[in-house]
Protein backbone atom coordinates (compact mmCIF):
# COMPACT_ATOMS: atom_id res chain seq x y z
CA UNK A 1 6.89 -33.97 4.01
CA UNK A 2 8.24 -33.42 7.54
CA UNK A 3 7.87 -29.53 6.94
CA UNK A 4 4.37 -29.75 5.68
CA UNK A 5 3.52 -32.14 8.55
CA UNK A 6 5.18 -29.43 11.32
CA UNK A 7 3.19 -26.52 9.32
CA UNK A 8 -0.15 -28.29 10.01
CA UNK A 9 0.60 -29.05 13.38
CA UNK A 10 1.70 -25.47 14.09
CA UNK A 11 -1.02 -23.88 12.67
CA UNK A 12 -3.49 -26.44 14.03
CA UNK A 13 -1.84 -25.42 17.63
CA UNK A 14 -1.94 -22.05 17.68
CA UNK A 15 -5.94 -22.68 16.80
CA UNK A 16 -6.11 -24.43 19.50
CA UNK A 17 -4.18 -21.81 21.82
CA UNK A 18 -6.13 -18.59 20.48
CA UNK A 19 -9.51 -20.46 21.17
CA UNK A 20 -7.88 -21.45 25.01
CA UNK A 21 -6.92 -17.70 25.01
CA UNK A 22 -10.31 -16.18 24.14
CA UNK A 23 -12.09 -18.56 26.55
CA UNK A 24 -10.19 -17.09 29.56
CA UNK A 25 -10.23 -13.61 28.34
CA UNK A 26 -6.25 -12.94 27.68
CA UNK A 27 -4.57 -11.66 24.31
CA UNK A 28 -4.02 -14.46 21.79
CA UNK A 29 -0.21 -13.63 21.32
CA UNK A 30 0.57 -13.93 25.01
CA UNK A 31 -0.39 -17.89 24.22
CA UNK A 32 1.60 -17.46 20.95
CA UNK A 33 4.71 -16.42 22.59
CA UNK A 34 4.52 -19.22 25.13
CA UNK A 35 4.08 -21.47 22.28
CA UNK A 36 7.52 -19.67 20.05
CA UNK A 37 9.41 -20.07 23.44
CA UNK A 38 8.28 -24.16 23.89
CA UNK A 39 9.38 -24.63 20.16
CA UNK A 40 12.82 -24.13 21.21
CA UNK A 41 13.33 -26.94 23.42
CA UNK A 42 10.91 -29.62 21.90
CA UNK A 43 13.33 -32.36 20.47
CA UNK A 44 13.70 -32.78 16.57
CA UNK A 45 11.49 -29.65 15.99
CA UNK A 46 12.47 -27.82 12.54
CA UNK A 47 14.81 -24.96 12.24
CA UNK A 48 13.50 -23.01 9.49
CA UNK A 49 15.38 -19.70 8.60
CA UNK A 50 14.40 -16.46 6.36
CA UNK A 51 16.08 -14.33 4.74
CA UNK A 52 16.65 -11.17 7.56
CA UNK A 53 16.03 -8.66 4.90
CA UNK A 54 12.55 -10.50 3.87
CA UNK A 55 11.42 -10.17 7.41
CA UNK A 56 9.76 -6.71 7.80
CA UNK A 57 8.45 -7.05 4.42
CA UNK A 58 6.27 -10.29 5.05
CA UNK A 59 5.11 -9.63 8.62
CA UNK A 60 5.67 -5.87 9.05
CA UNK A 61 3.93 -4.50 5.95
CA UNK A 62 0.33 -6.17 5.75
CA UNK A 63 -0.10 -6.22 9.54
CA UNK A 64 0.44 -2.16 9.41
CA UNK A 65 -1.71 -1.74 6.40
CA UNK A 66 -4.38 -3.54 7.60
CA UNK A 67 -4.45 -1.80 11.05
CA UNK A 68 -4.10 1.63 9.55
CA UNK A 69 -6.73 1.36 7.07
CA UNK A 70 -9.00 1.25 10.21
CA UNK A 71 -7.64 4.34 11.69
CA UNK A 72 -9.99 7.04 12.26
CA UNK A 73 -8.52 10.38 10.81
CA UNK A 74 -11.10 12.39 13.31
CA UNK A 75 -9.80 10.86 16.27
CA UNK A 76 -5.95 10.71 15.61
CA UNK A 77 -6.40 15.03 14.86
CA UNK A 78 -8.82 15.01 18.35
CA UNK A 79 -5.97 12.83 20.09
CA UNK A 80 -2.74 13.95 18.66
CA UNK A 81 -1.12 15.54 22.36
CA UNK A 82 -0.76 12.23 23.91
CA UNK A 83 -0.75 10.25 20.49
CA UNK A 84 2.25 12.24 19.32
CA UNK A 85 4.12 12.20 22.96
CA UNK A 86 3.89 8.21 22.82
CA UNK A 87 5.09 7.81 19.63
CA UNK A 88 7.79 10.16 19.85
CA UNK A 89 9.33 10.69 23.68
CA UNK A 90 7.84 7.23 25.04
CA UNK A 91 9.88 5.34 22.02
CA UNK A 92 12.89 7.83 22.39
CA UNK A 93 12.70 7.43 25.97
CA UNK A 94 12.73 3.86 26.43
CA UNK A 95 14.92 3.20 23.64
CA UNK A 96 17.70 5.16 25.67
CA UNK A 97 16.70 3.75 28.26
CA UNK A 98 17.47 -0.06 27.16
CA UNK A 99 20.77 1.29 25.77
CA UNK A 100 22.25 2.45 28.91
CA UNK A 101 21.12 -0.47 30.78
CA UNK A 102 22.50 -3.11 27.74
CA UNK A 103 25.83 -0.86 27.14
CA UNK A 104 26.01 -1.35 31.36
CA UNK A 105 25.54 -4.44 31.30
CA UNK A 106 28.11 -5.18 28.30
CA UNK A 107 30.57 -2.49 28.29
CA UNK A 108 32.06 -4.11 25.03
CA UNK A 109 28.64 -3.96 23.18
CA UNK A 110 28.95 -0.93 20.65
CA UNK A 111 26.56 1.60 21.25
CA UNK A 112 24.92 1.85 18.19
CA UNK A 113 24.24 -1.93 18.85
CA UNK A 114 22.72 -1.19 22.09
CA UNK A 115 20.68 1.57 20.60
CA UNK A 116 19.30 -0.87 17.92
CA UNK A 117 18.20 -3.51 20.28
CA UNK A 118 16.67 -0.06 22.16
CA UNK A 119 14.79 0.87 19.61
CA UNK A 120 13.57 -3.17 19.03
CA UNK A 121 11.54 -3.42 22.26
CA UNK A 122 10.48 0.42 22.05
CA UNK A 123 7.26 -0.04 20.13
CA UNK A 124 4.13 -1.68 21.71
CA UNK A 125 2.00 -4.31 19.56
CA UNK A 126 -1.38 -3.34 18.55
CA UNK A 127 -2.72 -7.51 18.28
CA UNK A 128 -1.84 -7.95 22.09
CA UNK A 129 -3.78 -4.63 23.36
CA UNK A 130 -6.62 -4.82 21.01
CA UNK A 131 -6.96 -8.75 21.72
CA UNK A 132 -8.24 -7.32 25.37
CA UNK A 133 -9.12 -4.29 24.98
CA UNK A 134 -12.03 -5.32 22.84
CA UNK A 135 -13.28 -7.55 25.83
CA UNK A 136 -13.40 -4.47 28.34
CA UNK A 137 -15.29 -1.20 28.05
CA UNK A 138 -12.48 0.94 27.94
CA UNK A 139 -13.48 5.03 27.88
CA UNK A 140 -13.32 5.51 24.14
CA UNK A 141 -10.68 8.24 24.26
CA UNK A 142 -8.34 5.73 25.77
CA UNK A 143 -8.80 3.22 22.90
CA UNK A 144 -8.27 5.52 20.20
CA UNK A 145 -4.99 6.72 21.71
CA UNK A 146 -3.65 3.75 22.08
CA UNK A 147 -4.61 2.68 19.18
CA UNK A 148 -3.11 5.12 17.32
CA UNK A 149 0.10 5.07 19.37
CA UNK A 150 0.62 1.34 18.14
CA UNK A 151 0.18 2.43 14.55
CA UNK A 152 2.82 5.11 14.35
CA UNK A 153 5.59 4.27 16.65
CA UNK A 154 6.94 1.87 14.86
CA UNK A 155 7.62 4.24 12.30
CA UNK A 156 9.60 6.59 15.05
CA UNK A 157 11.18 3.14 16.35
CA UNK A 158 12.37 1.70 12.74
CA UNK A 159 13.66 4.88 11.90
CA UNK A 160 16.28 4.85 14.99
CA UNK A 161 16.59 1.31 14.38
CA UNK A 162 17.87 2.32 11.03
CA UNK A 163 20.32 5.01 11.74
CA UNK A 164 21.76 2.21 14.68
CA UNK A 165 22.45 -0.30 11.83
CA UNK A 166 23.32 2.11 9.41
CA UNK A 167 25.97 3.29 12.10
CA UNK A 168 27.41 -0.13 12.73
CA UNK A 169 27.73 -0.93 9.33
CA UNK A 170 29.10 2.00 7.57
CA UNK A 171 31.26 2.13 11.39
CA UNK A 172 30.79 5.73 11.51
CA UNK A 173 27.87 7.82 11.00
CA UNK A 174 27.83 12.07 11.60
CA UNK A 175 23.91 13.50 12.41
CA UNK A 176 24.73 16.21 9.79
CA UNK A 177 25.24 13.44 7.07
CA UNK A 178 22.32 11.91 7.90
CA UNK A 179 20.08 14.42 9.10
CA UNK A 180 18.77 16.06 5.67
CA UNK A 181 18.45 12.40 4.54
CA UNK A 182 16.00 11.88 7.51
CA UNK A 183 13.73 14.70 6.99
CA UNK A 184 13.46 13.78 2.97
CA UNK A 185 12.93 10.44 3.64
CA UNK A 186 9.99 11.38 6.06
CA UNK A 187 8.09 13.69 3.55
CA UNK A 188 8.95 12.02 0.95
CA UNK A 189 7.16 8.54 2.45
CA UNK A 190 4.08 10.69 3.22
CA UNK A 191 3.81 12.31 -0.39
CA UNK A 192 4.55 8.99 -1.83
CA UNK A 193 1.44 7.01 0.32
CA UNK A 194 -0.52 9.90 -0.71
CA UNK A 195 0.54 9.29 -4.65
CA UNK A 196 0.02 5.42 -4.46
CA UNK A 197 -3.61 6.02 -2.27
CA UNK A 198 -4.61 7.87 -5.57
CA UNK A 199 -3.34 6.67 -8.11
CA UNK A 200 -3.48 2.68 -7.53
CA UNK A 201 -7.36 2.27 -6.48
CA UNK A 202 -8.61 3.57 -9.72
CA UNK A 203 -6.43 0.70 -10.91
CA UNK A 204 -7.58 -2.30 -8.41
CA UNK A 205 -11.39 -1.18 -8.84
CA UNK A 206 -11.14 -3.00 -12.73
CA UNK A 207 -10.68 -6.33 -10.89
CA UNK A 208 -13.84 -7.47 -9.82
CA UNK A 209 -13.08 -11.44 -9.68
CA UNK A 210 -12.84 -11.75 -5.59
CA UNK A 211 -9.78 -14.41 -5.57
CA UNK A 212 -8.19 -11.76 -8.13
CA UNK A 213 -8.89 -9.29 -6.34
CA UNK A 214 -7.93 -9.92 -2.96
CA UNK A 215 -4.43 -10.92 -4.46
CA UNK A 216 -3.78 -8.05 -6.06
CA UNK A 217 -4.65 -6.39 -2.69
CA UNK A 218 -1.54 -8.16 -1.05
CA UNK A 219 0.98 -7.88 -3.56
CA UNK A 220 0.34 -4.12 -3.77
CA UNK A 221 0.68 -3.70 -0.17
CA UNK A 222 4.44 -5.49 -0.88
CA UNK A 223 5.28 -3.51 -3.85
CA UNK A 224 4.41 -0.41 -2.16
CA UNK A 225 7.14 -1.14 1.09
CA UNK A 226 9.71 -2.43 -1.50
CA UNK A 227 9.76 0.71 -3.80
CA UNK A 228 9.51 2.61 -0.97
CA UNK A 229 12.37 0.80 0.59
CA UNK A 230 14.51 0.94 -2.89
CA UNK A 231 13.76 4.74 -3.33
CA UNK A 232 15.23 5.17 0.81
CA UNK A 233 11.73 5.79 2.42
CA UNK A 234 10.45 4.72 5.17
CA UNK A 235 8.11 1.27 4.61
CA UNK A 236 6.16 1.67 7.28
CA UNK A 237 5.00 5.49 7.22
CA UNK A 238 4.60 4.93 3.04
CA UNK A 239 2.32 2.23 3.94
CA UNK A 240 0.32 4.03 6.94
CA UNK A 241 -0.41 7.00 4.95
CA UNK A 242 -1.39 4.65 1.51
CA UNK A 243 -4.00 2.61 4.25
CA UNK A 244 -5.34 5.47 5.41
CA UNK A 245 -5.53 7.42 2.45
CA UNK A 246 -7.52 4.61 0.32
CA UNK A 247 -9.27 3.45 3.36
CA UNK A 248 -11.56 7.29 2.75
CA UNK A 249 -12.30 5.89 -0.69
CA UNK A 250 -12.59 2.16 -0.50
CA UNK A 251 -15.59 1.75 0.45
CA UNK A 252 -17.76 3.51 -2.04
CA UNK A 253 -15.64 1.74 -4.76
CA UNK A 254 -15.54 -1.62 -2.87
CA UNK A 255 -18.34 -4.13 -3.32
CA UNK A 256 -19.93 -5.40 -0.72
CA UNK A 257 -19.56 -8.77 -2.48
CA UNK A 258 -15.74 -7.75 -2.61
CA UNK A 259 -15.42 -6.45 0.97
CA UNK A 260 -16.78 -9.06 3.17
CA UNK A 261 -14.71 -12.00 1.76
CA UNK A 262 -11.52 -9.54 1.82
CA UNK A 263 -11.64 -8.44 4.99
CA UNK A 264 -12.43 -11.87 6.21
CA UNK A 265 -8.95 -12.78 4.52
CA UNK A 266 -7.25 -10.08 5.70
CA UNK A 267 -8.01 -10.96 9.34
CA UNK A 268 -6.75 -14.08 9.00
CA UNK A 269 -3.91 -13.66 7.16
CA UNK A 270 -2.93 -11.37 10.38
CA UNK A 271 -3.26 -14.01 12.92
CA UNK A 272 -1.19 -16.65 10.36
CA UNK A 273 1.82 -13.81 10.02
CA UNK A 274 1.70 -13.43 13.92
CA UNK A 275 1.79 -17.34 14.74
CA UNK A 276 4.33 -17.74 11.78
CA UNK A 277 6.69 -14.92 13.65
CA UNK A 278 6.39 -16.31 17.36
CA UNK A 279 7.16 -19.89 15.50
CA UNK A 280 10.31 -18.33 13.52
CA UNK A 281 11.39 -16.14 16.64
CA UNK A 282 11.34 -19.17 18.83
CA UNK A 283 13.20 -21.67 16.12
CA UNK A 284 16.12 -19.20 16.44
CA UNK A 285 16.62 -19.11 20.18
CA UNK A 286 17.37 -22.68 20.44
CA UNK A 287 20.30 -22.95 18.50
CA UNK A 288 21.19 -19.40 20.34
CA UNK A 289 20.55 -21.51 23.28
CA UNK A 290 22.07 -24.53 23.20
CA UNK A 291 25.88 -23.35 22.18
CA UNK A 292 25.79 -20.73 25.40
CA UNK A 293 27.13 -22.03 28.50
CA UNK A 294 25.70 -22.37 32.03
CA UNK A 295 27.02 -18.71 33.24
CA UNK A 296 26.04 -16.95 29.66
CA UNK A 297 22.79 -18.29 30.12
CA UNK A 298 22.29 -17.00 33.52
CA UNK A 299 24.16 -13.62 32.40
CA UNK A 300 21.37 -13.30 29.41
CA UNK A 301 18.57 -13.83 31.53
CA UNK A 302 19.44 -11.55 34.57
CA UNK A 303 20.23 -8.98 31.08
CA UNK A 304 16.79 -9.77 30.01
CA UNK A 305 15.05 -8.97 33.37
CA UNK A 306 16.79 -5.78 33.81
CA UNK A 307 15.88 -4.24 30.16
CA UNK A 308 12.07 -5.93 30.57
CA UNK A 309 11.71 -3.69 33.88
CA UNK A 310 13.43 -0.59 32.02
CA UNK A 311 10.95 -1.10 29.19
CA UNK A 312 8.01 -0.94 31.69
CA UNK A 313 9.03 1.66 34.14
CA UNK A 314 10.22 4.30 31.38
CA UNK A 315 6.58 3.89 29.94
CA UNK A 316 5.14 4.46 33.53
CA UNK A 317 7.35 7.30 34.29
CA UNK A 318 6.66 9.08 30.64
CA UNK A 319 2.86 8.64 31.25
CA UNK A 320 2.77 9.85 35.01
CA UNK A 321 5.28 12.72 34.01
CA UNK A 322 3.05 13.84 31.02
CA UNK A 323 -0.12 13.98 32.94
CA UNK A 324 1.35 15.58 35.80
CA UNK A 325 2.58 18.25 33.33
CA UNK A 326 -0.30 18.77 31.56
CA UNK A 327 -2.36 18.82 34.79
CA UNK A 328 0.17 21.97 35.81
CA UNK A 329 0.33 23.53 32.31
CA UNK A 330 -3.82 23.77 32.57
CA UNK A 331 -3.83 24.98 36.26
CA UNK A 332 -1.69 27.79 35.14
CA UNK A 333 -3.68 28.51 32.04
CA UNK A 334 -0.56 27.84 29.78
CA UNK A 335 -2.66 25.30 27.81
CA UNK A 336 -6.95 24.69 26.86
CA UNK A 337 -7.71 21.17 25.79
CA UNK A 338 -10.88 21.38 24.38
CA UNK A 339 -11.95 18.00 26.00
CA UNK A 340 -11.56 18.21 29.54
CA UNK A 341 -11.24 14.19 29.50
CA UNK A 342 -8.21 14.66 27.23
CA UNK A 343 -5.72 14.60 30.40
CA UNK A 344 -6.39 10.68 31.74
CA UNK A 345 -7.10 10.04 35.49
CA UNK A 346 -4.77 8.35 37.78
CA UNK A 347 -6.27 4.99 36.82
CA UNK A 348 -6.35 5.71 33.44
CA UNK A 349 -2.85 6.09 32.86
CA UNK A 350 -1.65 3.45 34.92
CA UNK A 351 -3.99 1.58 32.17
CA UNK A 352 -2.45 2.61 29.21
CA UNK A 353 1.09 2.87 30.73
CA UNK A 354 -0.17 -0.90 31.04
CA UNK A 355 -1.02 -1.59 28.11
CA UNK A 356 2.74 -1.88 26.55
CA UNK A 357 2.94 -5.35 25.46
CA UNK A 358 5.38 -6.10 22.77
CA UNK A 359 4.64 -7.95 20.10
CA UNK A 360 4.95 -8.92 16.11
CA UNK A 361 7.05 -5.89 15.43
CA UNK A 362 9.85 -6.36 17.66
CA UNK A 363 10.16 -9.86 16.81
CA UNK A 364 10.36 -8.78 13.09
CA UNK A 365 13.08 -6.31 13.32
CA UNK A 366 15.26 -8.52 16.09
CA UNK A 367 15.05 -11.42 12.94
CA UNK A 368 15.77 -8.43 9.92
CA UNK A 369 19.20 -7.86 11.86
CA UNK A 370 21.92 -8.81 9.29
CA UNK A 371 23.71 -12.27 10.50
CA UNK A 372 27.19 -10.50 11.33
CA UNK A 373 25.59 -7.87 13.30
CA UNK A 374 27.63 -7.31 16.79
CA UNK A 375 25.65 -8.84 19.36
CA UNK A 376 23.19 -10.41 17.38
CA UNK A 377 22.36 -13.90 19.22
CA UNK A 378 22.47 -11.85 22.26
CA UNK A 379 19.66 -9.46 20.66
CA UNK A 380 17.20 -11.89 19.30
CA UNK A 381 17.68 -13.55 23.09
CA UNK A 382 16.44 -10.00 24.51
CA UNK A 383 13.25 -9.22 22.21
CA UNK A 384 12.05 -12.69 22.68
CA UNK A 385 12.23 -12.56 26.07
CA UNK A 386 10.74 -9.03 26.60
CA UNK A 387 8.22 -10.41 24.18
CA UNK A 388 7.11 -12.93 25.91
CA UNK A 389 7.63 -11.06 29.49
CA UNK A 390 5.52 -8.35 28.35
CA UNK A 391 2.98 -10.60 27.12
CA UNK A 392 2.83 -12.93 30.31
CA UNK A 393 2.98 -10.08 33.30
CA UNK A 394 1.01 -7.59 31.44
CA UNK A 395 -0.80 -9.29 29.16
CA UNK A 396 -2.59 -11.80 32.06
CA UNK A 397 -2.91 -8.62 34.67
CA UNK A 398 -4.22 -6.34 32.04
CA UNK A 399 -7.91 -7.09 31.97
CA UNK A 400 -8.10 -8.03 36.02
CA UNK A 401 -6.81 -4.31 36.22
CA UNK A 402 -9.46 -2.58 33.91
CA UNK A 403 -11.99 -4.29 35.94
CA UNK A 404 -10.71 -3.66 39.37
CA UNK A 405 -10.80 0.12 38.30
CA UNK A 406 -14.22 -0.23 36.83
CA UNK A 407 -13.26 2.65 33.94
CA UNK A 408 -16.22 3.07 31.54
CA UNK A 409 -17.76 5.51 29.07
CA UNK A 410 -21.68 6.30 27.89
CA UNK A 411 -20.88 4.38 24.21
CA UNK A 412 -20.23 6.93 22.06
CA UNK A 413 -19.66 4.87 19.10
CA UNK A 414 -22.84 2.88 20.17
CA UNK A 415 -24.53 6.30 20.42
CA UNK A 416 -23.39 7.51 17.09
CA UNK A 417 -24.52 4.14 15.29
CA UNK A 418 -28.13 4.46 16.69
CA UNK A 419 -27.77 8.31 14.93
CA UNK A 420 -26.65 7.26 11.95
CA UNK A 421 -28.47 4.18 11.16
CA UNK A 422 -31.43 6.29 11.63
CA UNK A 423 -30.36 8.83 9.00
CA UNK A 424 -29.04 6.13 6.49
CA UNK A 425 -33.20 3.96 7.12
CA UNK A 426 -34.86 7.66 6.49
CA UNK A 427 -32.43 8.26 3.30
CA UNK A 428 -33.34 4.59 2.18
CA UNK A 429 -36.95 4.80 2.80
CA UNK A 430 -36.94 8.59 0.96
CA UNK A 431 -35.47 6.28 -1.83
CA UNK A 432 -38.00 3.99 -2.86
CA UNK A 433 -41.00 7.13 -1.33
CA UNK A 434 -42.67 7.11 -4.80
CA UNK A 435 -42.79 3.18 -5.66
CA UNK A 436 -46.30 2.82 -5.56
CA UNK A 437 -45.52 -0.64 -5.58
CA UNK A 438 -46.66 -3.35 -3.26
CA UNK A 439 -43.26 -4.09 -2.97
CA UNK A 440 -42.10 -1.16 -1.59
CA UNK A 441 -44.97 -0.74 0.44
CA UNK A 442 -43.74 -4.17 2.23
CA UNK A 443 -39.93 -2.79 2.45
CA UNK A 444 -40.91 0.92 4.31
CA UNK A 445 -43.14 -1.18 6.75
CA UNK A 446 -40.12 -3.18 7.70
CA UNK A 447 -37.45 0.16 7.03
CA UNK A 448 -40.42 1.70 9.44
CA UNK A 449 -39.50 -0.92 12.01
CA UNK A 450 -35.86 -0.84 12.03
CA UNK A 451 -35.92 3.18 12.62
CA UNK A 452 -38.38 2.40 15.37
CA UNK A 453 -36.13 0.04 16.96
CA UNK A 454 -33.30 2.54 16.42
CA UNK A 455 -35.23 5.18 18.18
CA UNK A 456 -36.08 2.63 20.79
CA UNK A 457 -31.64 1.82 21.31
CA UNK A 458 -29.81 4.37 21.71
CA UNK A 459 -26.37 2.79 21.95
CA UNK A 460 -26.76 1.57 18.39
CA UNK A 461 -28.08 -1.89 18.75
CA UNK A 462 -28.38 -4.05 15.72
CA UNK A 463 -31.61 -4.51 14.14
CA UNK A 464 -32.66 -8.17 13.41
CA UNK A 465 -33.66 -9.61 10.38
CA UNK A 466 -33.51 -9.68 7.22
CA UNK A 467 -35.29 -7.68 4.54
CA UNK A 468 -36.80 -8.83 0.98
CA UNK A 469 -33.91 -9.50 -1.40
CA UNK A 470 -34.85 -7.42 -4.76
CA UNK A 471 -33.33 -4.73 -6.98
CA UNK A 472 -35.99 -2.43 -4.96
CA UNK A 473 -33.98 -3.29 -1.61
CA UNK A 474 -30.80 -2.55 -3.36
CA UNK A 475 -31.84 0.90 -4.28
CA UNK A 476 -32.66 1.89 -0.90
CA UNK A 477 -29.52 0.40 0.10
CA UNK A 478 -26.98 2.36 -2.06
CA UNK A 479 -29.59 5.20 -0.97
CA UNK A 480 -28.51 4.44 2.94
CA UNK A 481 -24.91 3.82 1.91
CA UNK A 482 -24.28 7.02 0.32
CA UNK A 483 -26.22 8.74 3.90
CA UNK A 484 -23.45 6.85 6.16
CA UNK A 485 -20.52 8.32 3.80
CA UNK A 486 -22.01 11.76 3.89
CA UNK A 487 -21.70 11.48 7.84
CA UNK A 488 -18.20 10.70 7.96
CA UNK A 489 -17.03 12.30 5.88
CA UNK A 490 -18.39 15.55 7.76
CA UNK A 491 -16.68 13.96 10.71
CA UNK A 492 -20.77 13.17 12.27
CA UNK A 493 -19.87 10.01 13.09
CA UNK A 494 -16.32 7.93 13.39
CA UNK A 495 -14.44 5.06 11.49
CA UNK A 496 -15.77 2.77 14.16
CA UNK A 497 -19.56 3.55 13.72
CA UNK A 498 -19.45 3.82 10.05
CA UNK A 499 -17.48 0.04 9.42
CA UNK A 500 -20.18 -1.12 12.10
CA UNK A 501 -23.45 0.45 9.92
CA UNK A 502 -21.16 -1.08 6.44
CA UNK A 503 -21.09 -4.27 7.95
CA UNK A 504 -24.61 -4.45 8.64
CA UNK A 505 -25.31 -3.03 5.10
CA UNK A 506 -23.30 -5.56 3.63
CA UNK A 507 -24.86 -8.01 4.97
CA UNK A 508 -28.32 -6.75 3.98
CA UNK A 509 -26.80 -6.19 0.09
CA UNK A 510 -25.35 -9.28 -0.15
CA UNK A 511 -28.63 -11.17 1.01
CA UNK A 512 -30.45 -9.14 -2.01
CA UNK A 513 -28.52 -10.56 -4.17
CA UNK A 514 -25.88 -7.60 -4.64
């Protein structure tokens, strides 16, 4: 009963802290990882333990999924320069970095070890940046960079983290043994998310019960990282591509009746995994803790200072070196961006150079260490503690800092919303044209309205009311639908205006009864 009683109270409490946190305008996990850290030293609190190898399988895989399966395809090919340099010399980078500075500081601590905790704190959380950047009008082109910087370096990051532990374990490990295994593993992960994102939706569309549904939707997202995992792929790039390959195709088979409850449980199955991982993360530092002595303590924390400022330093000297270097490569002609705004200001790259707080992932692969890894206590010490550094200097300064510099955009996701809702109302009033029906006539008088108001917005505000629920609704709905698919998929209008214009057709369906 005592476990069930600490569950409740834990979940209850981190409630309670995410509310605190969106009051004053800071990310939810930077409360989260105060929280884990407090945990440690409150007397008689549990010690619960998992099972290292579950650990990137239960937090990793439906946290990626469920970010990916937002991910715009349009705006990862329009940003891939800087998306591509984060993911793959910013992770590289720092994970070197923390190496030399651990090995340093313990000359006995193997290198692959010191690699491994590297390549740990390398990867940024998406839930920290998101959590403020969706308070702040950040230029567009800024979001969707570092959004899709959070969704693929942890790929780059597990994969060193793997060779590390592979090193340490089988003692010695040559690149040219490992090296063709690599480069299979990589294309084979991306053909086999783009086998399961065909074949398994034609599967999961059959189950139309919602509870049904939605559980099938979870334990498909774990089968899929533990065959990929068994077969020697990598989880988390099998996953990515799966998300975003079914994410083109989901909503056309997807009801809306489906949909809204899913996502609703999706979201908060997210924030559960994230307070369940600061809880777990924190339960392990006090015994880690408690059996160190006065000068190890000390010794850890001056460790932990040293590889939190190398973690935020090599991501503000990649970022200032890259736009300096682009800036020259253009002045010279060398390279044409076709979006002038594509190289970020001064202020804008101190922003995303910023915006490096670490998060769920590290904590997950510190725990999936095996429990006679070299150097593990010490490990788990460091990722909590950049965790929760990260999270507290960055995470509290971040949004102060976007509005000092006052960086804003004209909307373009408002501005394509406006577009396309007018499109999808003039496809759904074409639909029921020829209904000579009073009816009808009452549903285009209000369709009539809505486009006026769109005309009248155009950043894409949402139109009130609702409209008539009746089969004649639902026709010009599915009429509208099919209009907003049409427009993405010709790359008109992004990921982000579409889910906003399925939303609000969702909510118009399900009020008709659909």
């Amino acid at each position: 009963m005592s476990t069930f009683e600490w569950i409740i109270a834990l979940l209850l409490g981190a409630v309670a802290l995410s509310a605190l946190a969106r009051r004053i305008k800071v990310p939810y996990p930077t409360f989260l990882a105060i929280g884990g850290a407090l945990i440690a030293f409150v007397p008689d609190s549990p010690s619960w333990t998992l099972d290292p190898g579950l650990a990137l399988a239960l937090f990793v895989a439906p946290v990626l999924l469920d970010a990916a399966f937002d991910t715009s395809l349009r705006d990862l090919r329009n940003n891939w320069v800087p998306v591509s340099t984060l993911v793959v010399a910013a992770v590289g980078l720092t994970t070197a970095g923390v190496a030399y500075v651990a090995h340093r500081l313990f000359p006995d601590m193997p290198w692959a070890a010191a690699v491994a905790l590297g390549a740990i704190v390398a990867p940024p959380d998406a839930a920290a940046a998101v959590a403020i950047l969706s308070q702040v009008k950040l230029p567009y082109r800024m979001v969707k960079v570092l959004e899709g910087e959070s969704l693929l370096n942890d790929a780059s990051a597990l994969l060193i983290y793997r060779i590390a532990v592979g090193a340490v374990v089988m003692e010695h490990l040559k690149w040219s043994e490992v090296a063709p295994t690599i480069a299979l593993g990589l294309v084979g992960s991306v053909l086999a998310g783009l086998a399961a994102g065909r074949i398994i939706p034609p599967i999961m569309e059959r189950v139309r019960e919602v509870p049904s549904a939605i559980i099938v939707q979870f334990a498909t997202t774990f089968l899929i990282w533990i065959g990929a995992e068994h077969l020697g792929l990598s989880g988390i790039l099998t996953i990515v591509v799966y998300a975003i390959t079914i994410a083109q195709s989901a909503p056309a088979r997807i009801p809306a009746r489906l949909r809204v409850p899913s996502y609703a449980v999706w979201e908060t199955t997210v924030f559960v995994l994230n307070v369940l991982a600061f809880m777990l993360i924190g339960m392990q530092m006090r015994p880690i803790w408690t059996k160190l002595d006065t000068d190890v303590r000390w010794e850890y924390c001056v460790a932990a200072a040293w590889i939190l400022a190398t973690v935020i330093l090599v991501r503000l000297f990649w970022i200032t070196f890259y736009r300096t270097t682009l800036r020259l490569l253009i002045a010279h002609g060398i390279y044409h961006p076709k979006d002038p705004k594509q190289v970020a200001s001064p202020k804008g790259g101190l922003i995303i150079a910023w915006c490096g707080m670490r998060g769920l992932v590290t904590l997950a692969t510190a725990f999936a260490l095996p429990e006679n890894f070299p150097y593990r206590d010490f490990i788990v010490f460091i990722a909590f503690a950049v965790v929760l550094g990260s999270l507290v200097i960055q995470g509290l300064t971040l949004r102060p800092l976007i509005l000092a510099f006052g960086l804003r955009d004209d909307d373009p996701v408002g501005i394509e919303v406006a577009r396309a809702r007018a499109i999808a109302y003039r496809a759904a009033l074409d639909a029921i044209e020829d209904d000579p029906s009073e009816e009808a006539e009452i549903l285009r008088l209000e369709y009539r309205a809505i486009l006026m108001q769109a005309d009248g917005d155009p950043h894409g505000g949402i139109p009130n009311g609702e409209l008539p629920a009746d089969p004649l609704r639902r026709r010009a709905i599915e009429a509208a639908r099919k209009s907003i698919f049409d427009l993405r998929s010709s790359e008109v209008i992004g990921d982000d205006a579409f889910h906003r214009l399925e939303e609000e057709l969702d909510r118009a369906e399900l009020s008709a009864g659909g």
